[in-house]
C-alpha atoms as a PDB file:
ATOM      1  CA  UNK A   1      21.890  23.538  22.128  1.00  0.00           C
ATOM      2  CA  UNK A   2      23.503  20.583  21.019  1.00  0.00           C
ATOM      3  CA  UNK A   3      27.430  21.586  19.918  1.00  0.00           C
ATOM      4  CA  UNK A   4      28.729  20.180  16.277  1.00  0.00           C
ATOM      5  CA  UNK A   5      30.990  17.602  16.473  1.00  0.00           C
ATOM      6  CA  UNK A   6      34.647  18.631  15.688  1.00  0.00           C
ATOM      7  CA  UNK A   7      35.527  19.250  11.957  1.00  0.00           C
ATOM      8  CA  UNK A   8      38.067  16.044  11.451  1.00  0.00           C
ATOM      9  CA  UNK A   9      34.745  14.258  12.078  1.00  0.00           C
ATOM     10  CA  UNK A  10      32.617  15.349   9.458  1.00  0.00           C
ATOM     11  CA  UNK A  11      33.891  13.178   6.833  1.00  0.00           C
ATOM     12  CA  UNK A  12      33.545   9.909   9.048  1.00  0.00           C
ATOM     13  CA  UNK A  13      29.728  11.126   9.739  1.00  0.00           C
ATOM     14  CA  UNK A  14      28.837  11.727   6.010  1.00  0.00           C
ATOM     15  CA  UNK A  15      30.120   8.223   5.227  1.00  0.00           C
ATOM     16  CA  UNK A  16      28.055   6.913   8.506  1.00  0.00           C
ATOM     17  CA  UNK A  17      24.991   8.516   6.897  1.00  0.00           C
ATOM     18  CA  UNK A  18      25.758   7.417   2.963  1.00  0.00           C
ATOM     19  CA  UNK A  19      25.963   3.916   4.618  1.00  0.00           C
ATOM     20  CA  UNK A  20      22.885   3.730   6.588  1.00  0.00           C
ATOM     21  CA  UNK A  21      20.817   5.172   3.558  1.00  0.00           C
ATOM     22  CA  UNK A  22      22.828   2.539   1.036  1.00  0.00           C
ATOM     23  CA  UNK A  23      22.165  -0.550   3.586  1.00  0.00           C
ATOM     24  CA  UNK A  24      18.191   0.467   4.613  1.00  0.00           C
ATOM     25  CA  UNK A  25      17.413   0.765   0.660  1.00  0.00           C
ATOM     26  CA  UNK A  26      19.416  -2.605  -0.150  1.00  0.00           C
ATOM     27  CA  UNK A  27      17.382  -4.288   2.642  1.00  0.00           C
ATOM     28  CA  UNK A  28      13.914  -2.889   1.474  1.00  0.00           C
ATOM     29  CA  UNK A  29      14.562  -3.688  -1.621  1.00  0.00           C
ATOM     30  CA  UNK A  30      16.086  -7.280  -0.692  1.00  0.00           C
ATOM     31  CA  UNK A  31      12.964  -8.255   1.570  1.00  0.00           C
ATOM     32  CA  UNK A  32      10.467  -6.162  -1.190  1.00  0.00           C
ATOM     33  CA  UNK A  33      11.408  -8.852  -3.947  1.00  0.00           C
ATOM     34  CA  UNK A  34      12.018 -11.920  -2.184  1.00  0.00           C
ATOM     35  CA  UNK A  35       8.831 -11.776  -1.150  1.00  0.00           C
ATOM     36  CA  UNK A  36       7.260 -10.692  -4.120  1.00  0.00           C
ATOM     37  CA  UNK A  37       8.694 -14.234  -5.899  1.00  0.00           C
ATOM     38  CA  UNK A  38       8.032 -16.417  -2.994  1.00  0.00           C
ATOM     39  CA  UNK A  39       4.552 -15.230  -3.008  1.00  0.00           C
ATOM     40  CA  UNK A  40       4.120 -15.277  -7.036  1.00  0.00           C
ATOM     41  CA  UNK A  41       5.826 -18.953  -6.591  1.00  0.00           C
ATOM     42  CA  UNK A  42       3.177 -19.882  -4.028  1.00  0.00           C
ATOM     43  CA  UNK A  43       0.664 -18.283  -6.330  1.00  0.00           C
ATOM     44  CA  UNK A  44      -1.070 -16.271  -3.235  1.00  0.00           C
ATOM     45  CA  UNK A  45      -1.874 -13.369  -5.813  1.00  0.00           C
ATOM     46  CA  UNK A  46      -3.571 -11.444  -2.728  1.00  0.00           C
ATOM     47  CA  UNK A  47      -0.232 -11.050  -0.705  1.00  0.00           C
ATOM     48  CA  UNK A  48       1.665 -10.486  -4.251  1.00  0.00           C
ATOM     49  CA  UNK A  49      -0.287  -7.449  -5.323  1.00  0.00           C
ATOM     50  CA  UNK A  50      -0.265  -5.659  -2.082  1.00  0.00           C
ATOM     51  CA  UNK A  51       3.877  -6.150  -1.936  1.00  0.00           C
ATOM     52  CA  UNK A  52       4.125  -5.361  -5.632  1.00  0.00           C
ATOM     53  CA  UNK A  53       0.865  -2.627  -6.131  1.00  0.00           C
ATOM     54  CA  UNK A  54       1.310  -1.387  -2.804  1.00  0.00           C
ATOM     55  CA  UNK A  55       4.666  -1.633  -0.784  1.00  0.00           C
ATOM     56  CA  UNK A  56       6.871  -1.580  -3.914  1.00  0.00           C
ATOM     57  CA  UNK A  57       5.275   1.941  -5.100  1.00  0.00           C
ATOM     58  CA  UNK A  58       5.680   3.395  -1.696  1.00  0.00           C
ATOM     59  CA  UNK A  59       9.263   2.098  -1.456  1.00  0.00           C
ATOM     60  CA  UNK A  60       9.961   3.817  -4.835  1.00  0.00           C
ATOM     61  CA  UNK A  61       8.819   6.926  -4.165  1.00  0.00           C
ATOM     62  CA  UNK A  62      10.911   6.940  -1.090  1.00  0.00           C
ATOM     63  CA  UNK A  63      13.988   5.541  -2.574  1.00  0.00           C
ATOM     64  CA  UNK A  64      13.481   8.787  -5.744  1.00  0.00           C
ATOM     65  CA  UNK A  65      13.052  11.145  -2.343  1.00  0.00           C
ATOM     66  CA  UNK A  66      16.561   9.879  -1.104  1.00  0.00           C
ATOM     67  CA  UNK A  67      18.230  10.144  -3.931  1.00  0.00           C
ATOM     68  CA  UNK A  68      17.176  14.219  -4.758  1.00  0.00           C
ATOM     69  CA  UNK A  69      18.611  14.175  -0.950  1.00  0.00           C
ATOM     70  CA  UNK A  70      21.896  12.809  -1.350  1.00  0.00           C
ATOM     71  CA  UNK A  71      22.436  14.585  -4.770  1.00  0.00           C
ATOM     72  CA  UNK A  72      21.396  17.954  -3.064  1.00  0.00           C
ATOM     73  CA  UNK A  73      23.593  16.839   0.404  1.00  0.00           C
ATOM     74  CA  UNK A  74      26.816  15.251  -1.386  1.00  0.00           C
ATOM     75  CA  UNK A  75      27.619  16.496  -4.174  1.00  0.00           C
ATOM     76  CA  UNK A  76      29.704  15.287  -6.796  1.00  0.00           C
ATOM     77  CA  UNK A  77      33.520  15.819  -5.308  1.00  0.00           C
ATOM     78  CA  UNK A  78      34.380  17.999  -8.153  1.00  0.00           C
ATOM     79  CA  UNK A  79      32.001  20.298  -6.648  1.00  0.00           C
ATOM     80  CA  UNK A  80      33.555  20.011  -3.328  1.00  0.00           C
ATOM     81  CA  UNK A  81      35.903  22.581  -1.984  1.00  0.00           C
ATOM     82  CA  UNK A  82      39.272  21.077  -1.717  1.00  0.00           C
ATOM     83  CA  UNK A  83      39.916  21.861   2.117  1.00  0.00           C
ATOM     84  CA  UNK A  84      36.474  20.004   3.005  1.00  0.00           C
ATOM     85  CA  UNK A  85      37.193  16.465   1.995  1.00  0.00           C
ATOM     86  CA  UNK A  86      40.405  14.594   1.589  1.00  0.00           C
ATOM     87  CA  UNK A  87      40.798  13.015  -2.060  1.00  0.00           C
ATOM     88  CA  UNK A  88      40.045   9.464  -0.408  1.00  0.00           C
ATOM     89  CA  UNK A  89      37.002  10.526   1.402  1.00  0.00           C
ATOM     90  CA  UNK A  90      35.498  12.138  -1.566  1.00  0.00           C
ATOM     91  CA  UNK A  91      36.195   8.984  -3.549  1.00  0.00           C
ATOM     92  CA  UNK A  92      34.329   6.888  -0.495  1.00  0.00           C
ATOM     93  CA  UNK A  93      31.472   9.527  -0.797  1.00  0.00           C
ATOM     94  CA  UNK A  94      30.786   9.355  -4.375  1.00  0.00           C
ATOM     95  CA  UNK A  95      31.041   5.255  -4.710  1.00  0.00           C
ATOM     96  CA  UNK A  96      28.500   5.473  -1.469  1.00  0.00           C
ATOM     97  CA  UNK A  97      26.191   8.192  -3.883  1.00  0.00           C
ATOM     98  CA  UNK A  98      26.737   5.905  -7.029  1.00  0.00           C
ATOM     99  CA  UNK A  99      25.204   2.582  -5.326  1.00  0.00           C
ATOM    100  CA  UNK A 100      22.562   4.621  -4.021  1.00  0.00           C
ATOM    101  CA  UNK A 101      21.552   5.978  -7.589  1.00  0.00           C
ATOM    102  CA  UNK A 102      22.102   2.009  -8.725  1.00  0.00           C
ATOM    103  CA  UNK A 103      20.101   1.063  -6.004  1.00  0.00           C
ATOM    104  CA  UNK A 104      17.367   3.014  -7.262  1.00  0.00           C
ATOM    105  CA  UNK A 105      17.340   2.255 -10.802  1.00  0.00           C
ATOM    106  CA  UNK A 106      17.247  -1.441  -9.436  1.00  0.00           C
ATOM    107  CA  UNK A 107      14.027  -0.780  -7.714  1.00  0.00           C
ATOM    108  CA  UNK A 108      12.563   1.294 -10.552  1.00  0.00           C
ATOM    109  CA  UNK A 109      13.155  -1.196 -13.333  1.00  0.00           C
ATOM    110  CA  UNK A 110      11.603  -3.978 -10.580  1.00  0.00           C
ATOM    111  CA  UNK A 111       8.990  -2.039 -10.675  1.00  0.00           C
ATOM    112  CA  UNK A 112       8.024  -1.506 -14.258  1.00  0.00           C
ATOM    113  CA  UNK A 113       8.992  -5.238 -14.954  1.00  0.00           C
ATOM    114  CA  UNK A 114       6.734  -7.052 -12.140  1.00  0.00           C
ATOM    115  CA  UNK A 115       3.617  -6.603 -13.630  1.00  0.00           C
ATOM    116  CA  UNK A 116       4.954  -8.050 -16.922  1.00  0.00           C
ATOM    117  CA  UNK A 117       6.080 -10.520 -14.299  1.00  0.00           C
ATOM    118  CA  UNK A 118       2.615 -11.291 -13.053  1.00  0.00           C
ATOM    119  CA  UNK A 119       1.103 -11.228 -16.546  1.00  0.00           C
ATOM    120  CA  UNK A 120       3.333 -13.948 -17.528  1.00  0.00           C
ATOM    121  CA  UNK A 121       2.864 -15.943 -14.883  1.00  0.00           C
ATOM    122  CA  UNK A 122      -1.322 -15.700 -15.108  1.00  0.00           C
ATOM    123  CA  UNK A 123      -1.144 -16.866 -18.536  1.00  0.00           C
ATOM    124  CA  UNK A 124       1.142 -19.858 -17.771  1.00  0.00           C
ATOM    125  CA  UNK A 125      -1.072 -20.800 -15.074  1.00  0.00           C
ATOM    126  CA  UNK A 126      -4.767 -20.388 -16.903  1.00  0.00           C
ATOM    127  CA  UNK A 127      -3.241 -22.383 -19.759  1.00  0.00           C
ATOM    128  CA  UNK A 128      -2.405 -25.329 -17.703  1.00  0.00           C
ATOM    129  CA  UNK A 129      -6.155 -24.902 -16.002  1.00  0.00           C
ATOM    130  CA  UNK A 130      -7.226 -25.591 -19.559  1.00  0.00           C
ATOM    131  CA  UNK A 131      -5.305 -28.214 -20.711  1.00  0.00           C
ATOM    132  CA  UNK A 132      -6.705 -29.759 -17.788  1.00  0.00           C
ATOM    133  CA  UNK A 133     -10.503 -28.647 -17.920  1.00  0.00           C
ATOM    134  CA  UNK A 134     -11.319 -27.725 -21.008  1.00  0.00           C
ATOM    135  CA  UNK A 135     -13.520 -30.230 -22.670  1.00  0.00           C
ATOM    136  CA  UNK A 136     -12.458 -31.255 -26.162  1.00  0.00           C
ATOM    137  CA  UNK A 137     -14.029 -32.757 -29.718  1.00  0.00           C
ATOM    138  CA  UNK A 138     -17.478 -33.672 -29.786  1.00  0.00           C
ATOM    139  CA  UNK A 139     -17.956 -31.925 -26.474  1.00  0.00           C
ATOM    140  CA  UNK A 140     -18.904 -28.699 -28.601  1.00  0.00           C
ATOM    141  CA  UNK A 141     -20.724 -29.817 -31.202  1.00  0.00           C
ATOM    142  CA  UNK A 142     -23.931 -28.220 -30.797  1.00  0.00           C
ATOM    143  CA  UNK A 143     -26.335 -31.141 -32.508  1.00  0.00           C
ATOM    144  CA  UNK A 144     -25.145 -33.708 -29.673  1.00  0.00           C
ATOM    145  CA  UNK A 145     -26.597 -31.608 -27.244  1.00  0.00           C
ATOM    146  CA  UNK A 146     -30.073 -31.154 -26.203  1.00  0.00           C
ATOM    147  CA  UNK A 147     -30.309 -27.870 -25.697  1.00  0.00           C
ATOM    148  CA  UNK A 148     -27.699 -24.547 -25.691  1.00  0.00           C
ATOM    149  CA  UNK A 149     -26.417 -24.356 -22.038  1.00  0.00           C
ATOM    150  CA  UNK A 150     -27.624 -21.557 -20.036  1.00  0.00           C
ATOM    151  CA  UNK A 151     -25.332 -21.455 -17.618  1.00  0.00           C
ATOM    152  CA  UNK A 152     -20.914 -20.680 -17.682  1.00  0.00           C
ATOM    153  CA  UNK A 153     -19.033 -24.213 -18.156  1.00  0.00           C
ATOM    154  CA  UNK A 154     -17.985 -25.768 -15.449  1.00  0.00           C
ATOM    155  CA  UNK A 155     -14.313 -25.682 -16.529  1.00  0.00           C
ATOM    156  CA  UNK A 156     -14.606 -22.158 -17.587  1.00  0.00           C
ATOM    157  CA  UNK A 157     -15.759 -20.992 -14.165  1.00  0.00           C
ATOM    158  CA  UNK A 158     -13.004 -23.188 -11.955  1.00  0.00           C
ATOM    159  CA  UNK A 159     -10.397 -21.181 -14.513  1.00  0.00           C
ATOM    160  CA  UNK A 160     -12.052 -18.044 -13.705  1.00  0.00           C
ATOM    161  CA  UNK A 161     -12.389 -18.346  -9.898  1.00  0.00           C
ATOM    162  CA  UNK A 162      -8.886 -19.776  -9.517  1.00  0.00           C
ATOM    163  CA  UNK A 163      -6.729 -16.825 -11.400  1.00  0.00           C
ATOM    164  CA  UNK A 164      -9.331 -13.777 -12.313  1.00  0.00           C
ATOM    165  CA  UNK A 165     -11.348 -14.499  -8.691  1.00  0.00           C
ATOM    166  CA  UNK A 166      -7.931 -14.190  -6.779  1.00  0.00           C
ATOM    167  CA  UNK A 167      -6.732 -10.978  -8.719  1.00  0.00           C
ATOM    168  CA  UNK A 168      -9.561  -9.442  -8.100  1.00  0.00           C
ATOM    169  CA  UNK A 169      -9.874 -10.305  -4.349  1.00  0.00           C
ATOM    170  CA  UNK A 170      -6.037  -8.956  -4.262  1.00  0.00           C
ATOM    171  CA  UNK A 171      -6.892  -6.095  -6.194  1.00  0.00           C
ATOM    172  CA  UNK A 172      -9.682  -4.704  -3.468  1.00  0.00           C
ATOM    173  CA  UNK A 173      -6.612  -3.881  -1.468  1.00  0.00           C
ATOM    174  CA  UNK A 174      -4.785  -1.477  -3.640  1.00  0.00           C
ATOM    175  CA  UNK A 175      -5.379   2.526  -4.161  1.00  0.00           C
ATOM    176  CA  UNK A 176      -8.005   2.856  -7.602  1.00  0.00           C
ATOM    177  CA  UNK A 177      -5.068   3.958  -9.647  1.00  0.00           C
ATOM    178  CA  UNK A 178      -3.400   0.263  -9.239  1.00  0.00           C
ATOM    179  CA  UNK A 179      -6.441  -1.881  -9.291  1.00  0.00           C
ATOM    180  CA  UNK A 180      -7.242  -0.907 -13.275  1.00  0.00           C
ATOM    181  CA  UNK A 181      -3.342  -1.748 -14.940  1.00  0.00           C
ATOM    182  CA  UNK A 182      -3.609  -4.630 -12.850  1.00  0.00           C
ATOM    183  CA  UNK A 183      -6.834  -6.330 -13.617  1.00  0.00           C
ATOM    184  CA  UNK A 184      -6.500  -4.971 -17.674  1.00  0.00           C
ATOM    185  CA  UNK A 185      -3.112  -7.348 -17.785  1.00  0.00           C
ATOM    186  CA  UNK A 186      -4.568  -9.983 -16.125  1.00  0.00           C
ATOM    187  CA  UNK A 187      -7.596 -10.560 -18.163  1.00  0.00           C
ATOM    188  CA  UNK A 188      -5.804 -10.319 -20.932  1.00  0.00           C
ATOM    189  CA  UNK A 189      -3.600 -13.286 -20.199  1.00  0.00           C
ATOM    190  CA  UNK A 190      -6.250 -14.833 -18.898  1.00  0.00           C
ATOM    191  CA  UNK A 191      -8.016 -14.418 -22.879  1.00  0.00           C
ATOM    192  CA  UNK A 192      -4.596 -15.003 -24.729  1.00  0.00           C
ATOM    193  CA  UNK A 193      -4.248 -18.438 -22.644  1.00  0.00           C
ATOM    194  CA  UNK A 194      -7.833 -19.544 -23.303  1.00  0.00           C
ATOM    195  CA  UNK A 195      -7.633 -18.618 -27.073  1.00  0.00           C
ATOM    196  CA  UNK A 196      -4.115 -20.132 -27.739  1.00  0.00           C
ATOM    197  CA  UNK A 197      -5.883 -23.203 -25.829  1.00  0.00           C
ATOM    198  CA  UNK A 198      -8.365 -23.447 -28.416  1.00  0.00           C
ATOM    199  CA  UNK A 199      -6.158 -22.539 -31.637  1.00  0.00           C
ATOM    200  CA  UNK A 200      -3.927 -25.570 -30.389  1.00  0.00           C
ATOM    201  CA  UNK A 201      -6.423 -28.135 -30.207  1.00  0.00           C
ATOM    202  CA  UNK A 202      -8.413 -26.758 -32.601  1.00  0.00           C
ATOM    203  CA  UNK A 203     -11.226 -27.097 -30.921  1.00  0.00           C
ATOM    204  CA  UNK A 204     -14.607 -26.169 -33.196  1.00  0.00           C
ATOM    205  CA  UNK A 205     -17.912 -24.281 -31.535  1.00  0.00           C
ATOM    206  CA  UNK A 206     -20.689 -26.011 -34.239  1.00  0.00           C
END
């Protein structure tokens, strides 16, 4: 069996170990959101949602894991025994803990903010759709036309298929419990964009 390493070492190893968990969370979490804006910049909703909906709950979950770890592992150093640590190491230890805790409220609150995020983002993007599609004035008068349409507006289906069509293609890739918030906060900006569209340019169905 593998002998433990001498007891002046312990200290050095428990700081090795604090580190490595402190630097692989900061780089998850580093690469997790960079990503997530470059894609939501690039507006490939498909790749965002699977980072955000998929990678970023699985990289919480892991990040709350570590952190009942190092809680249970280092405790604070007032509940050390004195002849364990030195005063310096246990100060070392606890900033290490600290940034770890930090590092997962980061992720946490990135998580409960994205999808607000997202939402915002949909409904700046339908509304410039519509101020570029929508049809306005006499367009929607209903005696200038020959007969009611029977078919979706052309404008109104390009605005669909370019925001709602890529959420949902995105949203075939995430676990059931993700797809529903997702596609609920979507639509709804998709709705609030089209109606503030109309209220604007007070546009009149008659």
């Amino acid at each position: 069996s593998r002998s433990l390493p001498p007891s002046g070492d312990l200290p050095c190893l428990r700081l090795q170990v604090l580190g490595c968990c402190l630097a692989t969370a900061q780089a998850a979490s580093s690469w997790l959101m960079g990503r997530a804006y470059r894609y939501l910049a690039a507006w490939a909703l498909p790749q965002f949602l699977l980072v955000t909906q998929g990678d970023l709950q699985l990289l919480q979950v892991e990040t709350d894991r570590l952190v009942v770890l190092v809680s249970g592992t280092f405790p604070e150093p007032g509940d050390c025994l004195p002849q364990l640590l030195s005063a310096t190491r246990s100060h070392q230890e606890h900033q290490l803990c600290q940034q770890i805790h930090s590092m997962a409220a980061s992720i946490q609150l990135f998580s409960g903010d994205v999808l607000k995020l997202f939402s915002t983002d949909c409904k700046r993007m339908s509304a410039e759709i519509f101020d570029q599609t929508m049809p306005l004035g006499k367009h929607w008068r209903v005696g200038l036309r020959a007969d009611l349409p029977s078919s979706p507006s052309e404008y109104a289906a390009a605005a669909a298929q370019a925001v709602l069509g890529q959420v949902l293609q995105g949203a075939q890739l995430l676990p059931r419990d993700a797809q529903a918030p997702t596609l609920a906060r979507v639509t709804t900006a998709f709705l609030e964009a089209w109606m503030d569209h109309i209220l604007a340019q007070r546009i009149k169905f008659r």
